[in-house]
Protein backbone atom coordinates (compact mmCIF):
# COMPACT_ATOMS: atom_id res chain seq x y z
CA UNK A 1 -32.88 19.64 -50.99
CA UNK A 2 -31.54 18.93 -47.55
CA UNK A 3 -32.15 21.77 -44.41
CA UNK A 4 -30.14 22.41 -41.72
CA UNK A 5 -31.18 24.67 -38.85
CA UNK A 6 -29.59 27.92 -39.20
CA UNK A 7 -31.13 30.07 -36.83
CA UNK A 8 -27.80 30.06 -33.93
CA UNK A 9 -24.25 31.65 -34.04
CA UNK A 10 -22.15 29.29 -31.25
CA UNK A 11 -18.84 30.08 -30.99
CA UNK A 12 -17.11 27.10 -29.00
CA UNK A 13 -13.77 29.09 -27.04
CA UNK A 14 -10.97 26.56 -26.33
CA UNK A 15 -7.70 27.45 -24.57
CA UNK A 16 -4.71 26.21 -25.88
CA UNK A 17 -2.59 23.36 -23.49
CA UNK A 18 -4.30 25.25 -20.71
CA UNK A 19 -2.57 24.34 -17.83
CA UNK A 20 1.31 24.08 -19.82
CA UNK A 21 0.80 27.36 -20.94
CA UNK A 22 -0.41 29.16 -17.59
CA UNK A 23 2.85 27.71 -16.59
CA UNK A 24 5.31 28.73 -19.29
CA UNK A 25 3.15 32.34 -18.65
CA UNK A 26 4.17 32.60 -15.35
CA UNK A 27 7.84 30.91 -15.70
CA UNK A 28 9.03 32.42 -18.89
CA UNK A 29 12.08 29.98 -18.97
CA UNK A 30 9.61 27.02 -19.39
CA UNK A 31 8.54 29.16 -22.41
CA UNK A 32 9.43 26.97 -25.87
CA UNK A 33 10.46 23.77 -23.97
CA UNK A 34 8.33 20.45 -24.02
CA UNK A 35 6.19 20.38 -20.48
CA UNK A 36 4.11 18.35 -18.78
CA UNK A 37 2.16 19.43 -15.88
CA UNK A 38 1.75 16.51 -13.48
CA UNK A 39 3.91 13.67 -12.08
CA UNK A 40 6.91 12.29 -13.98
CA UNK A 41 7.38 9.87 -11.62
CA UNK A 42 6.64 5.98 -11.75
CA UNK A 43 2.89 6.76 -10.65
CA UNK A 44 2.38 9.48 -12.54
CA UNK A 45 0.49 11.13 -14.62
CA UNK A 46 0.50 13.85 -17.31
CA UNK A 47 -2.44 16.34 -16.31
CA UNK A 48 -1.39 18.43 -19.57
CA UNK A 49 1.21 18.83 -21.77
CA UNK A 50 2.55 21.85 -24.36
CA UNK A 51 2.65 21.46 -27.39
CA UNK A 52 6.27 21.34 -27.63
CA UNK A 53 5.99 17.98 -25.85
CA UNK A 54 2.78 16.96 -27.89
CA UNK A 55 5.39 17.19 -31.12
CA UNK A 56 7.04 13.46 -28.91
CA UNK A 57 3.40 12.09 -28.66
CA UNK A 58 3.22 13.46 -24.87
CA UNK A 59 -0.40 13.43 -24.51
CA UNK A 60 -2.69 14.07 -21.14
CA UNK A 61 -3.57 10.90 -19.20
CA UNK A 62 -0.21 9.25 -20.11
CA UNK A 63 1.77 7.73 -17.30
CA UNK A 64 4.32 9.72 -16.73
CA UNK A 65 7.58 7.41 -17.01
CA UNK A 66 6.00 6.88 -20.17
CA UNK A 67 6.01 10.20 -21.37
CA UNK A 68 9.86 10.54 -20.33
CA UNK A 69 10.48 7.97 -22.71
CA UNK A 70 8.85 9.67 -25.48
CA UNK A 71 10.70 12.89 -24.54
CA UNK A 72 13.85 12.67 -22.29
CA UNK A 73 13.97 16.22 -22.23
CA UNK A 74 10.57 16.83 -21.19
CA UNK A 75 10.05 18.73 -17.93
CA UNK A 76 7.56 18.25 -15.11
CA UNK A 77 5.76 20.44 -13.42
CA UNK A 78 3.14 20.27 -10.28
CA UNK A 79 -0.15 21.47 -11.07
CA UNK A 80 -1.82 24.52 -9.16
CA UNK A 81 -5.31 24.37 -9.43
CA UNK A 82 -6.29 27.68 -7.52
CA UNK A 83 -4.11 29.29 -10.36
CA UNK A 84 -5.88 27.77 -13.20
CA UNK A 85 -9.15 28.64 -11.66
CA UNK A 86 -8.06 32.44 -11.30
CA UNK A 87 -6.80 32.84 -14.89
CA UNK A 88 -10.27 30.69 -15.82
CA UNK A 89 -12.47 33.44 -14.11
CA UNK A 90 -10.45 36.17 -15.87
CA UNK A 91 -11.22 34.51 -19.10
CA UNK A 92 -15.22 33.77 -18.43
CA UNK A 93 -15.41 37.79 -17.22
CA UNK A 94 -14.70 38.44 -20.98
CA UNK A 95 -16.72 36.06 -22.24
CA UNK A 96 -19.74 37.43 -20.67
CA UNK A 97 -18.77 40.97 -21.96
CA UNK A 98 -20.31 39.49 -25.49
CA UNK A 99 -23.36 37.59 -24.12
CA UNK A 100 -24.99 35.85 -20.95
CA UNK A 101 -25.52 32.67 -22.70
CA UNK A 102 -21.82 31.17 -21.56
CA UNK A 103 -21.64 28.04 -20.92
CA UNK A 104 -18.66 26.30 -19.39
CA UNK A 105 -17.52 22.95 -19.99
CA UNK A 106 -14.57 23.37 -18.09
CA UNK A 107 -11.61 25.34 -17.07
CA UNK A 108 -10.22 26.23 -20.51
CA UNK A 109 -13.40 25.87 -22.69
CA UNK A 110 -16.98 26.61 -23.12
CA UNK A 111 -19.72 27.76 -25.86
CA UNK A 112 -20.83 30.87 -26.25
CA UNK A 113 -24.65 31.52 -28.53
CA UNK A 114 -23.64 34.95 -29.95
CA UNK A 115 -26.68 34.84 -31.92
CA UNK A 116 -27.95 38.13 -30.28
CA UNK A 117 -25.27 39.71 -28.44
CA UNK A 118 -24.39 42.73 -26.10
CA UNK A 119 -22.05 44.43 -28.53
CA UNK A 120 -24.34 44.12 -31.38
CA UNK A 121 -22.08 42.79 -33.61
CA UNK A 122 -23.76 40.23 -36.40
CA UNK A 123 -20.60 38.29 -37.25
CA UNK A 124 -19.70 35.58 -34.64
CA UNK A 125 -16.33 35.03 -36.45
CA UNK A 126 -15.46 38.36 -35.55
CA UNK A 127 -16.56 38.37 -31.76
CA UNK A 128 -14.76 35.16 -31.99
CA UNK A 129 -11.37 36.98 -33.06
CA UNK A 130 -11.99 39.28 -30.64
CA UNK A 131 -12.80 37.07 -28.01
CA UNK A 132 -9.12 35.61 -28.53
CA UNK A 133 -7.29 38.59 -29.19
CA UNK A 134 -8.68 40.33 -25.81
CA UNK A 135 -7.51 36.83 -23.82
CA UNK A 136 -4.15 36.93 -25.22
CA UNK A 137 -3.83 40.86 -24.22
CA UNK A 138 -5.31 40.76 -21.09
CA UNK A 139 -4.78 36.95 -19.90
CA UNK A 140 -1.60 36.30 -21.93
CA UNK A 141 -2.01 33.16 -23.40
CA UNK A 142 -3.70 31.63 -26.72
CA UNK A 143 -7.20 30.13 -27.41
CA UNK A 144 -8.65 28.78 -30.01
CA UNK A 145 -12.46 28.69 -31.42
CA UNK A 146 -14.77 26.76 -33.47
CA UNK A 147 -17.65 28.71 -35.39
CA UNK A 148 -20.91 27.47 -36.56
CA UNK A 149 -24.50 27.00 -36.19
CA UNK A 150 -24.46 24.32 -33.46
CA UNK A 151 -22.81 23.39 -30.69
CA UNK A 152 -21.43 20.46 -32.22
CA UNK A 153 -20.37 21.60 -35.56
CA UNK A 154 -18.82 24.16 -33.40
CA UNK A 155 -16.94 22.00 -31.36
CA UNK A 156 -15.14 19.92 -33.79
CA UNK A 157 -14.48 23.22 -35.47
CA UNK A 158 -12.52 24.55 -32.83
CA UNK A 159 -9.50 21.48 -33.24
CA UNK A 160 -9.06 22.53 -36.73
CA UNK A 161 -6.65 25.31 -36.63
CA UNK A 162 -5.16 24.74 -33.44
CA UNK A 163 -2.76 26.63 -31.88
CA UNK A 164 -4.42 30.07 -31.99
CA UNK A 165 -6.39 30.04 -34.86
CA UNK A 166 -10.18 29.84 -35.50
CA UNK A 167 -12.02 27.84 -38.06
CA UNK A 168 -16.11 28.90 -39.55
CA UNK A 169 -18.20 26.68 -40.42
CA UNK A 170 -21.15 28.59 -42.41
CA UNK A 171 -24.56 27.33 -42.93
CA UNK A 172 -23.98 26.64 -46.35
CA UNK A 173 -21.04 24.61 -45.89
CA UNK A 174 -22.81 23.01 -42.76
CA UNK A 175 -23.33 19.14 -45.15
CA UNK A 176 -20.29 18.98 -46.81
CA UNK A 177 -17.96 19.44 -43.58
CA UNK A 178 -20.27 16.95 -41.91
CA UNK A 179 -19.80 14.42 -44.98
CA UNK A 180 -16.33 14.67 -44.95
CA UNK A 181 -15.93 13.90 -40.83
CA UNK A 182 -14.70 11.41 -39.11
CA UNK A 183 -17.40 9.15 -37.52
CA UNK A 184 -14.98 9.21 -34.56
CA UNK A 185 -15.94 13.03 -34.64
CA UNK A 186 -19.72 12.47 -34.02
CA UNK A 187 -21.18 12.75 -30.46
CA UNK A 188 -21.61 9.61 -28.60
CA UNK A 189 -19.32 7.69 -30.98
CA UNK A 190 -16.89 6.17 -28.54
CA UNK A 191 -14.36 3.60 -29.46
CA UNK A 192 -17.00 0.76 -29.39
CA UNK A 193 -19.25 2.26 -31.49
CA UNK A 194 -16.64 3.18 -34.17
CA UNK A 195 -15.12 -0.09 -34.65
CA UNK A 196 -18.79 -1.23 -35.08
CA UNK A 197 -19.05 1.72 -37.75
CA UNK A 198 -15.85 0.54 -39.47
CA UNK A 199 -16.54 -3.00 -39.53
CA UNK A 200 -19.72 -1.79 -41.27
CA UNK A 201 -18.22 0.12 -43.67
CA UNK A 202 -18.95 3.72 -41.92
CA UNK A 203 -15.83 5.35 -41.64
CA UNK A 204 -17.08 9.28 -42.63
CA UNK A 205 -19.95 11.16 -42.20
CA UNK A 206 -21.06 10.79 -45.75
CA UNK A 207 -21.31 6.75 -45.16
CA UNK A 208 -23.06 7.48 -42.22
CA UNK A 209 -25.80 9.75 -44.42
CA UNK A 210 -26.27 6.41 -46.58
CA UNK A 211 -28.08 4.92 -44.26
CA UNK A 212 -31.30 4.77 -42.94
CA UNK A 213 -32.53 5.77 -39.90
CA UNK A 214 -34.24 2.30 -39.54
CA UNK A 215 -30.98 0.44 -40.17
CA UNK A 216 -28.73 3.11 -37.75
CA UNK A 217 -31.79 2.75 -35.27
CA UNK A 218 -31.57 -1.49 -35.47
CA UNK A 219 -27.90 -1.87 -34.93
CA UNK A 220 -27.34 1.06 -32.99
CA UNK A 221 -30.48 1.46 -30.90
CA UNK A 222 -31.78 5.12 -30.08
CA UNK A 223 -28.09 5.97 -30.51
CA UNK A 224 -29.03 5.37 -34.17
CA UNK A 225 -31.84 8.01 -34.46
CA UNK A 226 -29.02 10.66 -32.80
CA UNK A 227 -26.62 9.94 -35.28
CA UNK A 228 -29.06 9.93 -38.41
CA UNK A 229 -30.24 13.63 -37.10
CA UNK A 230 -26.75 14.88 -36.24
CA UNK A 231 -25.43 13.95 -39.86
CA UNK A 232 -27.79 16.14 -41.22
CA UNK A 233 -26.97 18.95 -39.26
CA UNK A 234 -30.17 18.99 -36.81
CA UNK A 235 -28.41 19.10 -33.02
CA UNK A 236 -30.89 21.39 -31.07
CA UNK A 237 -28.97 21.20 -27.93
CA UNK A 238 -28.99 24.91 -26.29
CA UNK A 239 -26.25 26.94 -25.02
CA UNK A 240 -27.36 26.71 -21.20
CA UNK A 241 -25.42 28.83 -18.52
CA UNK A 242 -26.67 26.96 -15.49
CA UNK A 243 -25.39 23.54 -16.35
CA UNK A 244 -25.93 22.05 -13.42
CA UNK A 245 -23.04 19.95 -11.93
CA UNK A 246 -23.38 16.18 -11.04
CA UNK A 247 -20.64 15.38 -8.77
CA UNK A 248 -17.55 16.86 -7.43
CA UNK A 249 -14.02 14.20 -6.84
CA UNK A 250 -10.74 14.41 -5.54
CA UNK A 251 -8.81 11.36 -5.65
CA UNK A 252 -4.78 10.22 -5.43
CA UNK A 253 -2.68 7.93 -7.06
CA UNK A 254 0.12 6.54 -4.69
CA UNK A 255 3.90 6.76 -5.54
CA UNK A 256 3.67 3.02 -4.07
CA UNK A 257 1.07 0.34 -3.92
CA UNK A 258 -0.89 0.50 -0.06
CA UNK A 259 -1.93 -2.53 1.79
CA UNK A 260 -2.25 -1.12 5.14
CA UNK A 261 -5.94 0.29 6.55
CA UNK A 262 -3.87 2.74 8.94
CA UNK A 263 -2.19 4.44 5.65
CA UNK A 264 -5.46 4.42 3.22
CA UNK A 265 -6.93 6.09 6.44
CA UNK A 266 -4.30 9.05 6.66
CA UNK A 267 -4.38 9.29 2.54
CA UNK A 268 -8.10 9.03 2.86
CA UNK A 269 -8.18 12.27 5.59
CA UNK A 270 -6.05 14.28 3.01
CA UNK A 271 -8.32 13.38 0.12
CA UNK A 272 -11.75 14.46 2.25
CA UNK A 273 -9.99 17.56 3.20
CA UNK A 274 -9.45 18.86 -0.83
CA UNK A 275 -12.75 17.34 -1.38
CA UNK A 276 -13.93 19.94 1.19
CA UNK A 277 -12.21 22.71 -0.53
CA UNK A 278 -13.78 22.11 -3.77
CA UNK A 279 -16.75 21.59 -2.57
CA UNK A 280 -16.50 25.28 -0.45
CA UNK A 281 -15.27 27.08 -3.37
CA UNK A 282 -18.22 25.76 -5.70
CA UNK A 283 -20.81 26.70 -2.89
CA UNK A 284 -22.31 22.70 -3.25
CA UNK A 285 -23.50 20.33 -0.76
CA UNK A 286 -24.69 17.04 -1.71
CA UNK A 287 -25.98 13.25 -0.21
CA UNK A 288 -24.46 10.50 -2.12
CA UNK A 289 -20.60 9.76 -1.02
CA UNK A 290 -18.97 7.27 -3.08
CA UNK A 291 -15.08 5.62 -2.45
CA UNK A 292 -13.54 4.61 -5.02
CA UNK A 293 -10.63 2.24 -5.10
CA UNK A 294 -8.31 1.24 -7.72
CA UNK A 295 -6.57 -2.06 -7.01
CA UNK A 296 -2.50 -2.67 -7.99
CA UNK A 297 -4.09 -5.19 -10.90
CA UNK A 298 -5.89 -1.92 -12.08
CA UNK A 299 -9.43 -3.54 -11.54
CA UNK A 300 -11.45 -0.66 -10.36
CA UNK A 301 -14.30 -0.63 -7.35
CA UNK A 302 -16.81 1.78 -5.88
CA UNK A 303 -19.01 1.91 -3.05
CA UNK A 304 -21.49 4.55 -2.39
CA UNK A 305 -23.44 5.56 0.71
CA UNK A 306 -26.65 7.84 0.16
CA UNK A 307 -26.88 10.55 3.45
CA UNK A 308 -30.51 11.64 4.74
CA UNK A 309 -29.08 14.95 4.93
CA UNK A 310 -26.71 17.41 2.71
CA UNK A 311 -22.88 17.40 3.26
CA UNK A 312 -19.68 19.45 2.59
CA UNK A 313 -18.06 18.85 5.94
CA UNK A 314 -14.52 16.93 5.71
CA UNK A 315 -15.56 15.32 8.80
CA UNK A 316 -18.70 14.16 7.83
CA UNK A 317 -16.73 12.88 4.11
CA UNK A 318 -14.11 10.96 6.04
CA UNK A 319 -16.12 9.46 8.32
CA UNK A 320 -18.51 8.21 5.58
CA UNK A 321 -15.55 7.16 3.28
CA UNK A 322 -14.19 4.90 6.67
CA UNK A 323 -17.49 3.25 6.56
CA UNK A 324 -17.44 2.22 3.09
CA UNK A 325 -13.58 1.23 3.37
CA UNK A 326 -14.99 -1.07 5.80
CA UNK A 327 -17.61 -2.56 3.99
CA UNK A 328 -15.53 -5.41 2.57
CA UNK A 329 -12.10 -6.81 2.73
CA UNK A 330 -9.51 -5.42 0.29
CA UNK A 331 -8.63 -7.50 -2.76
CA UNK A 332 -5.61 -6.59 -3.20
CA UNK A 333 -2.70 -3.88 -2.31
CA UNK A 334 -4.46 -0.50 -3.56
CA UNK A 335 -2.40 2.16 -5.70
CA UNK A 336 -5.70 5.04 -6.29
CA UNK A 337 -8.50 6.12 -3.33
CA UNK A 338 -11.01 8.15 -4.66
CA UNK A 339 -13.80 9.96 -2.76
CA UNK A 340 -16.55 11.99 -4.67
CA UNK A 341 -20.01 13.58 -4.09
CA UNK A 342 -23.15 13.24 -5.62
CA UNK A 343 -26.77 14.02 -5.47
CA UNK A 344 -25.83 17.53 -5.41
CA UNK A 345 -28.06 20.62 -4.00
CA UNK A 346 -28.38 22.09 -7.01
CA UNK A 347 -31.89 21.34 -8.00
CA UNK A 348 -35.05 23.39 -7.43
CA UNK A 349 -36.54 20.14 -5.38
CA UNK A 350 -32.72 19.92 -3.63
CA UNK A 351 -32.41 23.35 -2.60
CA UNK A 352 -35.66 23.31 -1.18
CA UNK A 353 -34.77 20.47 0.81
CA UNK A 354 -31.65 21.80 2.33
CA UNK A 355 -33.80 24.91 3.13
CA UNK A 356 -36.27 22.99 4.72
CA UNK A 357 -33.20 21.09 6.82
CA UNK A 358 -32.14 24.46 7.75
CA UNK A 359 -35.15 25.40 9.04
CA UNK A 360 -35.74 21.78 10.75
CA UNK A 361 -31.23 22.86 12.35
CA UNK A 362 -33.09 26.22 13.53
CA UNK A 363 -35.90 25.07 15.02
CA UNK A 364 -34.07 22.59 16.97
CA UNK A 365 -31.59 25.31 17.98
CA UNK A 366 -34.17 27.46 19.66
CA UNK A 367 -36.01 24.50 21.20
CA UNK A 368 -32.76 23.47 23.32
């Protein structure tokens, strides 16, 4: 007989068209109409859409002329990202009203391990329910959540009965859901890996079971020893609060393609400047500045610069980003500039490091 660990209660929380519905919150006459929230014009691009407009096959990521044709009536909206971040702390306040072991995987989702929890409650479907029903009193819009015994069980869970509604997946029930997935479903299988699977003969979770963690391993390399645990129900990952953040990005995509250095420079200055916003608000500083540039043909380039020193300063961004625009002659006219930080201070061995700078800054300060 087959085991599956059973010891956690996740509850994965996702908001429903998070951005669309902040907006139809705070504009009741967008309320019941199809919305996107990005750019409808030639260049852009659909940031989110309700679920009014996902009925036309409006999905996120589409260009937007595209999604116009899918929905003539649709209606655009400019995002407001200091809004969503507001109504996202809101939401994480209640979260943590149930348990410290939140963590977020964005602005409208994250997992919760309920398995011991501040209001003593033993059913996580419950907290779950009341998790929701507190967010759509005291936030005003809808979520959604996934129940299980993992984080990834919990995950998929959570798409089941969307809008507002909430699926369980108990530990006795834990093999047969699994079976009857998708292999699409399954963490780490992109689209690569899933027309490998289906040329295979892999198309659900229960084909996947069949076989062996030497074959998976052999034609899928250490991929293959993931999937062979995963199937069974064994995903150990842990709810971890202080998921540490990689990078941070702001980029734009042009209304028109650019060929001109004097205009990427100006576009580039804006882009360092939200950069430094983001970077302010999250209370980062990192070393590694990377431009990114996105050609009219679509072909995509980056070039990265690694600082002996941690930065935040717009300045210090733009004047790094000028250097790598420099590096090499343009390919072609460019219709996407990118800038993003990396190598973050938000290590033990980083933070240290930036104290010790300070101290070097101080030093220095007193000696002149």
């Amino acid at each position: 007989m087959e085991t599956v660990v059973q010891h956690r209660k996740i509850i994965h929380v996702d908001m429903d068209a998070f951005y669309a519905s902040v907006e139809q919150m705070d504009n009741p006459a967008l309320k019941g109409k199809p919305l996107a929230v990005g750019g409808g014009s030639k260049r852009g691009v659909v940031s989110a859409a309700s679920y009014e407009a996902r009925k036309f096959g409006v999905r996120s990521a589409m260009p937007g002329f595209k999604a116009r044709k899918l929905c003539p009536d649709l209606l655009f909206v400019k995002p407001r990202f200091d809004r969503y971040h507001e109504i996202s702390k809101q939401i994480r306040k209640i979260f943590f009203e149930y348990t410290d072991l939140v963590e977020p995987l964005s602005l409208d989702e994250a997992y919760l391990d309920v398995s011991t929890n501040k209001k003593g409650n033993p059913s996580a479907s419950l907290i779950a329910q009341e998790i929701r029903q507190r967010i759509l009193d005291e936030v005003g819009i809808t979520a959604s959540a996934g129940i299980s015994i993992n984080k990834f069980i919990a995950k998929v869970a959570s798409d089941y009965n969307k809008p507002n509604g909430q699926k369980t997946v108990n530990p006795e029930e834990v093999l047969e859901f699994l079976e009857n997935l998708d292999v699409k479903k399954f963490y780490g299988v992109g689209k690569v890996t899933q027309a490998k699977m289906y040329q295979m003969g892999i198309y659900t979770g229960k084909d996947l079971k069949a076989k062996s963690e030497e074959f998976l391993t052999e034609h899928f390399g250490k991929s293959g020893g993931h999937y062979y645990r995963i199937v069974r129900g064994i995903h150990l990952s842990e709810v971890k609060p202080n998921r540490e953040r990689k990078s941070l990005a702001a980029e734009r995509t042009f209304s028109e393609n650019i060929s001109s250095e004097i205009y990427m420079l100006e576009r580039l200055e804006n882009i360092a400047e939200e950069l430094q916003k983001r970077l302010k608000r999250s209370k980062v500083a990192g070393r590694t500045v990377t431009l990114k540039i996105k050609y009219s043909d679509f072909t995509l380039q980056t070039r990265s610069k690694t600082l002996p020193y941690f930065v935040s300063d717009a300045a210090i961004l733009l004047e790094t980003a000028k250097e790598l625009l420099y590096q090499e002659k343009m390919k072609n006219s460019v219709r996407l500039l990118g800038i993003s930080l990396s190598n973050l201070n938000t290590s033990n061995k980083d933070k240290k490091e930036k104290e010790k700078q300070e101290v070097e800054i101080i030093q220095l300060k007193f000696d002149f």
